[in-house]
Protein backbone atom coordinates (compact mmCIF):
# COMPACT_ATOMS: atom_id res chain seq x y z
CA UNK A 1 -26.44 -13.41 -8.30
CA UNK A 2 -29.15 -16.03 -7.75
CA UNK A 3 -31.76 -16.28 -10.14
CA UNK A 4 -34.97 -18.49 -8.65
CA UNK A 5 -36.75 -17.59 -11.77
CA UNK A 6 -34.56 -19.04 -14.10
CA UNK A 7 -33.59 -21.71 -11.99
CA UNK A 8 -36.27 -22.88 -9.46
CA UNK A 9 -36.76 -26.70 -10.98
CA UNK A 10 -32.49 -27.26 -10.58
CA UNK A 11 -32.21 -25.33 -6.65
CA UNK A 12 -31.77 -27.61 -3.80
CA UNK A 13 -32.21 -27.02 0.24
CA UNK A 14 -30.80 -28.86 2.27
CA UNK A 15 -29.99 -28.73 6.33
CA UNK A 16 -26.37 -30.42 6.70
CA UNK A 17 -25.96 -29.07 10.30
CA UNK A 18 -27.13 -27.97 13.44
CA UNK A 19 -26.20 -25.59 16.18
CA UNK A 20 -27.26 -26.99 19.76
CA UNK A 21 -27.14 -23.73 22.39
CA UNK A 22 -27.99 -23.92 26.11
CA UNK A 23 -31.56 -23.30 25.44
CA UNK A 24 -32.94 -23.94 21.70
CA UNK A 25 -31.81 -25.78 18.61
CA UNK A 26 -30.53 -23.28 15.07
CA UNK A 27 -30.92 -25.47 11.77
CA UNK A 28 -28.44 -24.50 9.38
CA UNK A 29 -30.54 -23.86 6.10
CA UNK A 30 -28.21 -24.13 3.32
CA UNK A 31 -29.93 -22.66 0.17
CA UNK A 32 -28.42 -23.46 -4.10
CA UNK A 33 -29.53 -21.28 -6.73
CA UNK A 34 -27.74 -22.33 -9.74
CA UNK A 35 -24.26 -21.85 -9.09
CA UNK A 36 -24.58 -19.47 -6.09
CA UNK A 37 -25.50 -20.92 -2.60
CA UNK A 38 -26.11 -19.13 1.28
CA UNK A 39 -26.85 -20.04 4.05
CA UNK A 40 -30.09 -19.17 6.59
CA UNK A 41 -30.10 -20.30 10.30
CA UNK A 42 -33.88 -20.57 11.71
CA UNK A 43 -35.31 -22.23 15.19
CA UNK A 44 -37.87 -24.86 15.20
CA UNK A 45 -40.47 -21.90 16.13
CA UNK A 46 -39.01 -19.88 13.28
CA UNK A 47 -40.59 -23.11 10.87
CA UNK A 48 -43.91 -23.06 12.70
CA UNK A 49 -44.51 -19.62 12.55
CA UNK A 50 -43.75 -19.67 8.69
CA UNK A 51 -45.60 -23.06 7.91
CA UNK A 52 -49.04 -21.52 9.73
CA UNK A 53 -48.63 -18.77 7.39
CA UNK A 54 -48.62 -21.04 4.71
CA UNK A 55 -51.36 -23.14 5.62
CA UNK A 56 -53.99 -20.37 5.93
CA UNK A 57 -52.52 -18.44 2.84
CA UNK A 58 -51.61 -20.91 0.90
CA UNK A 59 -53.17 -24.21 1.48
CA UNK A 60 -50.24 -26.08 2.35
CA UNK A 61 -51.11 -29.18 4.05
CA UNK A 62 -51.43 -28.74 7.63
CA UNK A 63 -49.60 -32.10 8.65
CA UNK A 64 -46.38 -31.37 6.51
CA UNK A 65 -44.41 -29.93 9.22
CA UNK A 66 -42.79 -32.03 11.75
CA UNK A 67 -44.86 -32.15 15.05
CA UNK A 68 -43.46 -30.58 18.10
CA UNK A 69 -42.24 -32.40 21.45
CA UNK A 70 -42.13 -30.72 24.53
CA UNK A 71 -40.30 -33.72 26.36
CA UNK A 72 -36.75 -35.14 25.44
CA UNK A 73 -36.56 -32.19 22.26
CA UNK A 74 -32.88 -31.90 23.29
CA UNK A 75 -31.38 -35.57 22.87
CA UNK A 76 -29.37 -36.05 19.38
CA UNK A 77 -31.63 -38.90 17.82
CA UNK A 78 -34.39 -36.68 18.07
CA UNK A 79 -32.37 -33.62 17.00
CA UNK A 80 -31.27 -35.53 13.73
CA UNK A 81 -35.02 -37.28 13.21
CA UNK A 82 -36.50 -33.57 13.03
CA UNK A 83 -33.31 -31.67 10.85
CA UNK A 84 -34.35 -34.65 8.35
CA UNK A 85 -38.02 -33.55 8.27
CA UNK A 86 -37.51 -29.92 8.37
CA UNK A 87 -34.90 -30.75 5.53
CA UNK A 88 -37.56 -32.56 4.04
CA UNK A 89 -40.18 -30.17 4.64
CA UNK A 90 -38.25 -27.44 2.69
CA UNK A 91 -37.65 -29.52 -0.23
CA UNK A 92 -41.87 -30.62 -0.20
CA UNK A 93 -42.79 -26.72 0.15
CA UNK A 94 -39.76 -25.14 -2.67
CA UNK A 95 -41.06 -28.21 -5.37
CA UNK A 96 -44.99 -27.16 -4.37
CA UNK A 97 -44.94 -23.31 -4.43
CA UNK A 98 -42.42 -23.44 -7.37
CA UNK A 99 -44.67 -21.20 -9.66
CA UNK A 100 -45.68 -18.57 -7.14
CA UNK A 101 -42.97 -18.78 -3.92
CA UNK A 102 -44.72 -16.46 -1.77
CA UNK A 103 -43.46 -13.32 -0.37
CA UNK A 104 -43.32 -15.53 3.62
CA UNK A 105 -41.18 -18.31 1.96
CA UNK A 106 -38.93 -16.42 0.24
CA UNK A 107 -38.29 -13.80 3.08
CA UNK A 108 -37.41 -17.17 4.95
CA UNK A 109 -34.73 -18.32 2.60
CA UNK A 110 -33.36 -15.05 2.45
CA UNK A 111 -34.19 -15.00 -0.93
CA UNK A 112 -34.62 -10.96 -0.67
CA UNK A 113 -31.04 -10.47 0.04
CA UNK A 114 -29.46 -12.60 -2.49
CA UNK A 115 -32.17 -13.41 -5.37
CA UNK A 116 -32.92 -11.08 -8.34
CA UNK A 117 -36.53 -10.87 -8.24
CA UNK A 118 -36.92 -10.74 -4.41
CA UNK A 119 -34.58 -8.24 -4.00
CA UNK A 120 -35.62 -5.87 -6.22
CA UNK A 121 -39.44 -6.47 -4.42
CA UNK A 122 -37.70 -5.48 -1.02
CA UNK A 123 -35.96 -2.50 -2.67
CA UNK A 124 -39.36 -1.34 -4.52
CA UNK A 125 -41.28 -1.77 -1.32
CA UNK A 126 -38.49 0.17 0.47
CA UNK A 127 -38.77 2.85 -2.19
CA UNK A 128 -42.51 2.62 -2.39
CA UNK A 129 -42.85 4.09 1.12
CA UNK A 130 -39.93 5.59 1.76
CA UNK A 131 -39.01 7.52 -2.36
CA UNK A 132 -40.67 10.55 -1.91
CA UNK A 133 -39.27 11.85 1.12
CA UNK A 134 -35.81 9.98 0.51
CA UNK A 135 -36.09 12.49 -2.97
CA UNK A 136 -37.26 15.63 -0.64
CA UNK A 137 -33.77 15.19 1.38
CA UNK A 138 -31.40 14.83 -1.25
CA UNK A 139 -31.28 13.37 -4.91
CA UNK A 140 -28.38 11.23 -4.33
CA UNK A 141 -28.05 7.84 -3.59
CA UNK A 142 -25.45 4.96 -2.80
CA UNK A 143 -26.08 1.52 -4.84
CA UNK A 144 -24.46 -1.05 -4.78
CA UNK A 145 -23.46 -3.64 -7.59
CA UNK A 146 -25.77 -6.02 -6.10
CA UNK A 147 -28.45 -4.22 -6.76
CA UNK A 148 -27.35 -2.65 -10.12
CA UNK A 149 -26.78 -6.16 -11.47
CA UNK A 150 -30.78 -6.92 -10.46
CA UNK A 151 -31.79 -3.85 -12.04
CA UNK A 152 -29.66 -4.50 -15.54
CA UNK A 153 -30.89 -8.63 -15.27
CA UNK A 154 -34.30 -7.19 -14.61
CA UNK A 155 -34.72 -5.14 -17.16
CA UNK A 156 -33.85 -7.79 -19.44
CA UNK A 157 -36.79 -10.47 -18.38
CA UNK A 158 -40.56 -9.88 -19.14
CA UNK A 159 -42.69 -8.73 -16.10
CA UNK A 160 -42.56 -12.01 -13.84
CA UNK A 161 -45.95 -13.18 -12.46
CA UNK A 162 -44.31 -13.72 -9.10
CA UNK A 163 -44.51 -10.01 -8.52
CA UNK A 164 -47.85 -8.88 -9.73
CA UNK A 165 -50.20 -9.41 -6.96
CA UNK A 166 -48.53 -6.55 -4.56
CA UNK A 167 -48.19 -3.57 -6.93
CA UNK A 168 -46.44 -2.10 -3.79
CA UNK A 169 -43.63 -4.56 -5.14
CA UNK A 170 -43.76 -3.73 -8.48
CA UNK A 171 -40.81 -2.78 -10.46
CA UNK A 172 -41.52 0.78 -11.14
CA UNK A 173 -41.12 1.95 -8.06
CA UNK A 174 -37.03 1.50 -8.28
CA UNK A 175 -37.38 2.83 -11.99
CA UNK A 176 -39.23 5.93 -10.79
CA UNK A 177 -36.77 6.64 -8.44
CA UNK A 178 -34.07 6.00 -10.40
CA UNK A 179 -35.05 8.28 -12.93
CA UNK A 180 -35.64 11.51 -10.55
CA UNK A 181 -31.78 11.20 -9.00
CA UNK A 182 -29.49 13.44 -9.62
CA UNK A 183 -26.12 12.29 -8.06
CA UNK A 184 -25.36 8.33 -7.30
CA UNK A 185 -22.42 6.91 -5.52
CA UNK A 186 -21.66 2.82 -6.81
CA UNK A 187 -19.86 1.49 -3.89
CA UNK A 188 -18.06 -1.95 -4.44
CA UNK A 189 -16.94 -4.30 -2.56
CA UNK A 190 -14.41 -7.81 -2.93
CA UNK A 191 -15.85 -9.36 0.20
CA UNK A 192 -19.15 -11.86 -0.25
CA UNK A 193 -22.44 -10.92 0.59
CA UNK A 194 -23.72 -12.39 3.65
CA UNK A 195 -22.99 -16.18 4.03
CA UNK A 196 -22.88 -16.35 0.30
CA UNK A 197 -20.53 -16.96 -2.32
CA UNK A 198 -21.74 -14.00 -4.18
CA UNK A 199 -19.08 -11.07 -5.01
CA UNK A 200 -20.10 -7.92 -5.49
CA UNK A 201 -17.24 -6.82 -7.81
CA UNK A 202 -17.84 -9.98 -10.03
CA UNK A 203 -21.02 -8.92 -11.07
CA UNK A 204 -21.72 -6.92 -14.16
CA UNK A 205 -24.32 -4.16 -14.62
CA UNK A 206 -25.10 -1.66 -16.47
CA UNK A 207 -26.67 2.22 -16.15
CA UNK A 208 -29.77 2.58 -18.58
CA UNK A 209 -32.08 3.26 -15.60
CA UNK A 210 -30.08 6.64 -14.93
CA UNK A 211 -31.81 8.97 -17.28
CA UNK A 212 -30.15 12.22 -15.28
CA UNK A 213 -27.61 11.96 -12.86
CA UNK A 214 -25.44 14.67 -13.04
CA UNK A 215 -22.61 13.14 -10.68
CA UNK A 216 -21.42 9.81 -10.76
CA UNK A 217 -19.11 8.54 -8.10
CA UNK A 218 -17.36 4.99 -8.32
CA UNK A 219 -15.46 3.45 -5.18
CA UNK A 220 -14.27 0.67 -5.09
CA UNK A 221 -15.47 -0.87 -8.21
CA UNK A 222 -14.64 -3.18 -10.85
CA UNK A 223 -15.43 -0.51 -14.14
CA UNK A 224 -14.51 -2.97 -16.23
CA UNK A 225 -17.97 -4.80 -14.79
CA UNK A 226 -20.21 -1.62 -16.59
CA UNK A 227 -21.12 -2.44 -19.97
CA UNK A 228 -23.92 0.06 -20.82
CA UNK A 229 -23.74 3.82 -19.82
CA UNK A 230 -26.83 4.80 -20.88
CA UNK A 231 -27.37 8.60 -21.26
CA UNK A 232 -24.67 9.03 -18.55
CA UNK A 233 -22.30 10.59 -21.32
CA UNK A 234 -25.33 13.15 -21.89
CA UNK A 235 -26.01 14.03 -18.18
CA UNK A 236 -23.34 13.74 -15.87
CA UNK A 237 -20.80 16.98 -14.96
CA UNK A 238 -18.93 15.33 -12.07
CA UNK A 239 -17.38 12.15 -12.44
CA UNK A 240 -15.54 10.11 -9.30
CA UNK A 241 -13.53 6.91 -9.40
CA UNK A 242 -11.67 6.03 -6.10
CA UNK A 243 -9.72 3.09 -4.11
CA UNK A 244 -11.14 0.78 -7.80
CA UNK A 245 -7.41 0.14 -9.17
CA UNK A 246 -7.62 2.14 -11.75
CA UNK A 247 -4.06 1.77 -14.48
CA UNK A 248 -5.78 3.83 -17.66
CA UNK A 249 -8.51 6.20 -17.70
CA UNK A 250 -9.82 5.16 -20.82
CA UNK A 251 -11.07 1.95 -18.61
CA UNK A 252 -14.11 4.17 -17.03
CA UNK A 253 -14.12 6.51 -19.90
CA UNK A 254 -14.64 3.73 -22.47
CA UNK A 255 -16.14 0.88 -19.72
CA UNK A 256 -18.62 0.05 -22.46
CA UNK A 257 -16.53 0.00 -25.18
CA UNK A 258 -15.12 -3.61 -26.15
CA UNK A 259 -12.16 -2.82 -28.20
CA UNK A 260 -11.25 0.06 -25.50
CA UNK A 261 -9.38 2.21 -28.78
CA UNK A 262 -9.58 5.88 -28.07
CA UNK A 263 -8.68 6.56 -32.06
CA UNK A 264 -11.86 4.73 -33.18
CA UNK A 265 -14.14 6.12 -30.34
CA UNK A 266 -16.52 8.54 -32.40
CA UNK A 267 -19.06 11.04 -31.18
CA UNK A 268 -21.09 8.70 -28.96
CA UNK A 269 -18.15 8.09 -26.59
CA UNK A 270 -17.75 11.85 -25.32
CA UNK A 271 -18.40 13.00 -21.94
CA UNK A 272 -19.54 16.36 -23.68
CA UNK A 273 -20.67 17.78 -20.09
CA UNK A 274 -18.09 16.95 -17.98
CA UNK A 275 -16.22 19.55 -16.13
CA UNK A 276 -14.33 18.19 -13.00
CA UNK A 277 -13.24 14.17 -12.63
CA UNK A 278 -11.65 13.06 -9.58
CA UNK A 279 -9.56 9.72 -10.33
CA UNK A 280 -7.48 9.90 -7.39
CA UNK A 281 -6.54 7.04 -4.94
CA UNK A 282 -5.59 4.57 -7.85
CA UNK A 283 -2.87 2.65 -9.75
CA UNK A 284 -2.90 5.31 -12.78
CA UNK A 285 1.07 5.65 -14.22
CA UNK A 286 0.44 7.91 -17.06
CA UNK A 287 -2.38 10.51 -18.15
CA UNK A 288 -3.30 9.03 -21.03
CA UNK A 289 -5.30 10.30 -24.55
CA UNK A 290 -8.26 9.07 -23.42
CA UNK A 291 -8.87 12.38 -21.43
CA UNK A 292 -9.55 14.39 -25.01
CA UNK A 293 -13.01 12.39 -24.50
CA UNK A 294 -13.77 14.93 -21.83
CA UNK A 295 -13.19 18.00 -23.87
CA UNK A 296 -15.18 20.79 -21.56
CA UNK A 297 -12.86 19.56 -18.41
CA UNK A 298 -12.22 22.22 -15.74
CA UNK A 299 -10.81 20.68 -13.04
CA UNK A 300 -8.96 17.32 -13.14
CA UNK A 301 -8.09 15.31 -9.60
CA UNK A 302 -5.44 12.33 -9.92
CA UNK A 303 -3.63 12.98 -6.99
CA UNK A 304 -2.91 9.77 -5.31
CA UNK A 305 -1.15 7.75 -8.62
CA UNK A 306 1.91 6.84 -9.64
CA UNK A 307 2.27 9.13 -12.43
CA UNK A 308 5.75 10.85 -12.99
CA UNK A 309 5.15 12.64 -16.10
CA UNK A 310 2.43 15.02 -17.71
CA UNK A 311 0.66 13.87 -21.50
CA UNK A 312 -2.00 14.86 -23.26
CA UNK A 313 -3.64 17.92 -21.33
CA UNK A 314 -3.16 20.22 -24.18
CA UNK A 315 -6.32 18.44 -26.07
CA UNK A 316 -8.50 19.92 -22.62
CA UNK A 317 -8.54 23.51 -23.69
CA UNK A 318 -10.57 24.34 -20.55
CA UNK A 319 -8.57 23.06 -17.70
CA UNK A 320 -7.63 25.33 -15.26
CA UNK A 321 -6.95 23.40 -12.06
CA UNK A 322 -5.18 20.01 -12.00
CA UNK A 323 -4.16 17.88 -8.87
CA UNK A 324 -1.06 15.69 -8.86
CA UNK A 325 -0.56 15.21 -5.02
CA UNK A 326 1.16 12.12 -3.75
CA UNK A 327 2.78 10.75 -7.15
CA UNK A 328 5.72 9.82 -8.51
CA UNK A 329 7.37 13.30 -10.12
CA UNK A 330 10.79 13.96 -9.46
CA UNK A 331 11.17 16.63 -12.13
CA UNK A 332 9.07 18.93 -14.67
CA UNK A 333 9.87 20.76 -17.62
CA UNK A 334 8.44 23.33 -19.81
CA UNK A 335 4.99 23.05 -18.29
CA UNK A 336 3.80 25.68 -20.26
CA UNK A 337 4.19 23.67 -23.54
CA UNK A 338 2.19 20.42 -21.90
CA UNK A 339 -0.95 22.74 -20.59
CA UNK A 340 -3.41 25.73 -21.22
CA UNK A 341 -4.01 28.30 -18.94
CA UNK A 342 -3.63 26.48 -16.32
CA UNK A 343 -4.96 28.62 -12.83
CA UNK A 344 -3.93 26.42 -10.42
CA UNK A 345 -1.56 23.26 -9.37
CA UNK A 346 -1.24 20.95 -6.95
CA UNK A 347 2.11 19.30 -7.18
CA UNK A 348 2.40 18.36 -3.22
CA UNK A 349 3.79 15.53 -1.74
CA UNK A 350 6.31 14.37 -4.63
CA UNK A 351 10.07 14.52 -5.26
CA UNK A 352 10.78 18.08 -7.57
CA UNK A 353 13.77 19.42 -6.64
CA UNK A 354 13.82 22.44 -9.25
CA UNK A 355 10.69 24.96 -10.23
CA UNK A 356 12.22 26.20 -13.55
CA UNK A 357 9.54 24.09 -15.37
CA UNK A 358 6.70 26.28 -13.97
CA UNK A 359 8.44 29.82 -14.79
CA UNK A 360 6.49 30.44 -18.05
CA UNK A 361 2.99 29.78 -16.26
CA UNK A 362 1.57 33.14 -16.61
CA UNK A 363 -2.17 32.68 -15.86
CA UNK A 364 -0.76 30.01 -12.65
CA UNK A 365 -2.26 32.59 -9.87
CA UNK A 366 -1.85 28.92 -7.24
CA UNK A 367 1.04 27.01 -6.67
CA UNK A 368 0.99 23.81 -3.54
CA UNK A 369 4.15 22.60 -4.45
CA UNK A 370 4.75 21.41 -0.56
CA UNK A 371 6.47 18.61 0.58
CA UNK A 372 9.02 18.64 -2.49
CA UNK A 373 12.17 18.46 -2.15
CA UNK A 374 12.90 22.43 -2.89
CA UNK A 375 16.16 23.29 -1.01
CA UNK A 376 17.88 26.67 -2.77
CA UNK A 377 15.94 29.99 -2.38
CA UNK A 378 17.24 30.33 -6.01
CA UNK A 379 14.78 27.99 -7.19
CA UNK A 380 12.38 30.71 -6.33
CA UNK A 381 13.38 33.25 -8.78
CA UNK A 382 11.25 30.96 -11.49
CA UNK A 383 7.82 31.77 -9.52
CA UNK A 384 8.78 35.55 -9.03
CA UNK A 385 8.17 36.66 -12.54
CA UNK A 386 4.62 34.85 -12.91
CA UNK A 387 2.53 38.03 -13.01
CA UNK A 388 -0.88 36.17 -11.99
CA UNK A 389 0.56 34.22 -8.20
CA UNK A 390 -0.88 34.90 -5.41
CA UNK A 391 -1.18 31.54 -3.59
CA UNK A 392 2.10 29.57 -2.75
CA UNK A 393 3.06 26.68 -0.51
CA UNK A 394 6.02 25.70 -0.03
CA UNK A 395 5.61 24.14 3.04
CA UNK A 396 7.35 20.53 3.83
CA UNK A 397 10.71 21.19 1.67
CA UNK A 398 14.10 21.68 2.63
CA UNK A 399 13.85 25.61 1.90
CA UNK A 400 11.25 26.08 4.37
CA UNK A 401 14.03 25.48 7.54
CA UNK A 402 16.38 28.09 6.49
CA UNK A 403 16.56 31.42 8.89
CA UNK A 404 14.39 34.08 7.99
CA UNK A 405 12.54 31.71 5.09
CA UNK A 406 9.56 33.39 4.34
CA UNK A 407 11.09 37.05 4.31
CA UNK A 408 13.63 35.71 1.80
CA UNK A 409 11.25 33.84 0.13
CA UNK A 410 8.63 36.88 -0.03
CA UNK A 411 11.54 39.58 -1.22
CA UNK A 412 12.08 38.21 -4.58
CA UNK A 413 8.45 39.09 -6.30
CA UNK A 414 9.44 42.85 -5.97
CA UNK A 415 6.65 45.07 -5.66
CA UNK A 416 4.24 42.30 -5.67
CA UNK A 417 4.96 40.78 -2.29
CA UNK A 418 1.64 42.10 -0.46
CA UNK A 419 -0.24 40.01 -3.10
CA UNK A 420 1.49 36.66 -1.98
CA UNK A 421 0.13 34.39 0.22
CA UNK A 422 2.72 32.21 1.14
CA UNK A 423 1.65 29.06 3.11
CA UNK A 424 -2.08 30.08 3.64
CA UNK A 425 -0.42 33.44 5.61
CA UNK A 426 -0.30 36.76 4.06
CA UNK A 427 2.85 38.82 5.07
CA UNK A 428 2.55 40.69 8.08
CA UNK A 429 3.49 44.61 8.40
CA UNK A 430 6.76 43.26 9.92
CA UNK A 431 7.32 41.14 7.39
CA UNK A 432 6.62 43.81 4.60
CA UNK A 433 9.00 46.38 6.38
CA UNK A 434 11.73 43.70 6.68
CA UNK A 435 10.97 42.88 3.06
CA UNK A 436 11.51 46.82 1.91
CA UNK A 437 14.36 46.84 3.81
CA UNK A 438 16.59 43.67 1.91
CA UNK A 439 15.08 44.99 -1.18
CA UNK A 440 16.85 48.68 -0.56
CA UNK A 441 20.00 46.48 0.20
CA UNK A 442 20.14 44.66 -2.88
CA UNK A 443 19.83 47.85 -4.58
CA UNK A 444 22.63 49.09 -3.16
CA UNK A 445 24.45 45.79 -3.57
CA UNK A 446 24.18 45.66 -7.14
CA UNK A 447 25.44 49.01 -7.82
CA UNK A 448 21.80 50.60 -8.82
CA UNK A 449 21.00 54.16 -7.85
CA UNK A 450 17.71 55.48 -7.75
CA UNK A 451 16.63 57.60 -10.20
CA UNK A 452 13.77 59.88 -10.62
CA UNK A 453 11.69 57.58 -12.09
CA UNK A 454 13.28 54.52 -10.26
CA UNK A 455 11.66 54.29 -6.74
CA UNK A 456 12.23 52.20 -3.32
CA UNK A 457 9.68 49.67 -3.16
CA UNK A 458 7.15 50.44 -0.35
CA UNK A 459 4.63 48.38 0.83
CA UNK A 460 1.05 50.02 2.46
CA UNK A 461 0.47 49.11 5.71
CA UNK A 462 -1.81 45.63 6.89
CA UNK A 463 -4.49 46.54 8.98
C-alpha cells in the first residue's frame, strides 16, 4: 500500500495518455508511490476547479496552470501541448506542497483510496460523523485488509503533521471505534484495488486495535498475512474462517506464531474463550492438534473440507456438536473412542455406507447422516439402542427408496419410536399404529410370548 509519507521526494506523476470523447478531453493521471502505482482520469475543468482551490488556500501561483482555449481545444497538437503542461503542472504542485499535500490535492490523486495516511483521514472523517450511530445499530463491522494494513502501518509512525490541522481527521476517531466493536468481519480479496496494482491479500496487518471483539469472522483471507492478534485470544467466543484456503487449523490458530509448533505454543497461544469456530468452505484434510488450543469449544463447523478421518477431538472435553458435511468420509469407526459426549452430528453429504461406528454414542440425541450412501435397513439397528436420539435424517441414501421406509425404519427403536423425528417429521398416528402392528409380528415371528410382565408396545395417540 502506498506510503506518500515515506516516499513523497521518490513519487512521480505523469499523464502518458489521453481519452478524446465526442464532447471533452479525460487525461489519464498515472500516479507512483514507491513501488505501487494507479491511475486517476480528470477533465481539463476537473484541473481548474482544483488549481483555484489551491491558489486561494494555498498560494500556489496563479499562472501555473495551463490557460484555457475556447477555439480549436479539440485538434491533437493542442491536445498533446496541454497533457504536457497539465503533466507538468502536477509534477510543479506534488514537488511544492511536498511537506503539507493538502486535503484538495490529495483527494485529486486519489490518494484517499490507495495511500496510508489519506485513507485512514477519509475513514476517521467517515467515522467522525457517522461512529456513533453506526455503534447504536450494531457493533459489528466489515474491514477490509486495506484498511487493516493502514491501521497496523499507522500505528507504527509518530503522529504525521499532515493530519493535524482537521482534528475531524485525526486518528482517534478509527481507534475509538475500533475499540467499542464487538463483532468484525475481515473480508479479502485477490483482485487489485481500483486501477492499482495493490492486492488486498498481499498485505499484512495485524489486530492490536481490537481491544474486545467477541466474534471474529475471516473470508477470504490470506491468515498467514496476520502477525499480531492482540487481545483477540482474550476476547473473542466465535471464530469464522471461510472460502481463505485453509489446509491446517493451526494456520489461524497460530497466524502470529513464526515457528507455527503446536508442542511449544505455551499459555499465551490459547483461545481460552472460544466456544463455537466455523472453518468450513476450505482445503482442510485432517483435524489436526492444533484444536486442543481451543479447550472450552462447544460447537465445531468444518463442513465443506476434504477431511476423511476424525483426530484429536478427545483433547475438547466440551464439544457437543460437530459438523462434517460435504467431506471426504467413506467410513467411521468406534466414534465413541475419538469424541466426548458428543450431542449432535452432522455427517451429511459424504460416502458412509455402514453406521456401526456411531452405535456406542449414548449422549448423540442428533444424527444428519443424509445423503450417505446407507442402503440396508440393518444398518439401522446401530442407532436403535442409543438411548438419547431423537433427531435423525436419513434422507438422500439408498435406504430412503425402499417401500414403506420410514415405518421400517421407525419400528426398530421399540418403545421409543414416538420420540424419533425422522427427517424433520415426527411419526404420524398412522404411522405409530402401523409401527405397533410389525412390532406384534416380530414377536410372534421370533417365537416370544407375552408374559405378564412382557407387554405389546403401544404408542399414545398424536393430536
Amino acid at each position: 500500500m502506498a506510503s506518500f509519507l515515506n516516499n513523497g521526494h521518490s513519487s512521480v506523476v505523469t499523464i502518458p495518455t489521453v481519452e478524446q470523447n465526442d464532447n471533452f478531453t479525460v487525461y489519464q493521471i498515472m500516479m507512483k508511490v514507491g513501488s505501487f502505482f494507479w491511475k486517476v482520469d480528470h477533465r481539463y475543468s476537473d484541473f481548474v476547479e482544483l488549481h483555484d482551490k489551491l491558489v486561494s488556500d494555498h498560494g500556489v501561483s496563479k499562472d501555473l496552470l495551463p490557460p484555457k482555449k475556447v477555439i480549436g481545444n479539440k485538434e491533437p497538437a493542442f491536445i498533446e501541448r496541454r497533457r504536457a503542461g497539465l503533466e507538468t503542472y502536477l509534477s510543479s504542485i506534488i514537488t511544492l506542497l511536498r511537506k503539507t499535500m493538502p486535503r484538495d490535492l490529495a483527494l485529486f490523486l486519489d490518494f484517499h483510496v490507495y495511500d496510508i495516511i489519506f485513507l485512514l483521514q477519509n475513514l476517521a472523517l467517515y467515522l467522525f460523523r457517522e461512529g456513533d450511530s453506526l455503534l447504536q445499530q450494531s457493533r459489528h463491522y466489515y474491514f477490509t485488509p486495506l484498511q487493516l494494513h493502514a491501521i497496523s502501518e499507522r500505528l507504527k509512525q509518530p503522529c504525521p503533521s499532515l493530519e493535524i490541522l482537521d482534528k475531524r481527521l485525526d486518528f482517534s476517531h478509527v481507534l475509538d471505534f475500533c475499540c467499542q466493536l464487538k463483532s468484525i468481519t475481515i473480508k479479502g480479496s485477490n483482485t487489485p484495488v481500483g486501477t492499482s496494482n495493490i492486492v488486498p491479500n498481499n498485505l499484512s496487518f495485524e489486530l492490536s486495535a481490537f481491544k474486545g471483539v467477541e466474534k471474529l469472522t475471516l473470508a477470504g483471507v490470506q491468515v498467514s498475512n496476520i502477525y499480531n492478534t492482540g487481545s483477540l485470544r482474550d476476547s473473542v467466543t466465535t471464530l469464522e474462517v471461510h472460502y481463505s484456503n485453509l489446509k491446517i487449523i493451526k494456520h489461524v490458530l497460530l497466524c502470529d506464531d513464526l515457528h507455527k509448533e503446536v508442542n511449544c505454543s505455551g499459555e499465551r497461544y490459547m483461545w481460552k474463550k472460544i466456544t463455537e469456530a466455523n472453518f468450513s468452505y476450505n482445503e482442510i484434510e485432517e483435524i489436526d492438534e492444533s484444536v486442543k488450543l481451543m479447550p472450552n469449544l462447544e460447537q465445531l463447523n468444518l463442513s465443506n473440507n476434504k477431511i476423511s478421518a476424525l483426530n484429536n477431538l478427545t483433547t475438547l472435553p466440551h464439544l457437543s456438536h460437530l459438523y462434517l458435511s460435504v467431506n471426504l468420509f467413506t467410513e467411521v469407526h468406534d466414534l465413541h473412542t475419538k469424541m466426548g459426549n458428543i450431542v449432535y452430528i452432522d455427517l451429511s453429504q459424504n460416502n458412509i455406507s455402514s453406521l456401526m461406528g456411531f452405535s456406542k454414542l449414548y449422549s448423540l440425541e442428533g444424527l444428519d447422516i443424509s445423503g450417505n450412501q446407507i442402503s440396508d435397513l440393518v444398518e439401522i439397528k446401530h442407532l436403535s439402542g442409543l438411548p438419547c436420539l431423537e433427531n435423525l435424517a436419513l434422507t438422500g441414501n439408498p435406504v430412503a427408496i425402499i417401500v414403506d421406509y420410514r415405518v421400517k425404519v421407525l419400528e426398530q427403536f421399540g418403545n421409543r419410536v414416538p420420540e424419533i423425528c425422522l427427517d424433520n417429521e415426527k411419526p404420524t398416528q398412522k404411522e405409530l399404529d402401523t409401527v405397533a402392528v410389525l412390532q406384534a409380528l416380530r414377536i410372534v415371528r421370533e417365537g416370544k410370548s407375552p408374559t405378564f410382565e412382557t407387554k405389546l408396545p403401544t404408542f399414545p395417540k398424536t393430536l
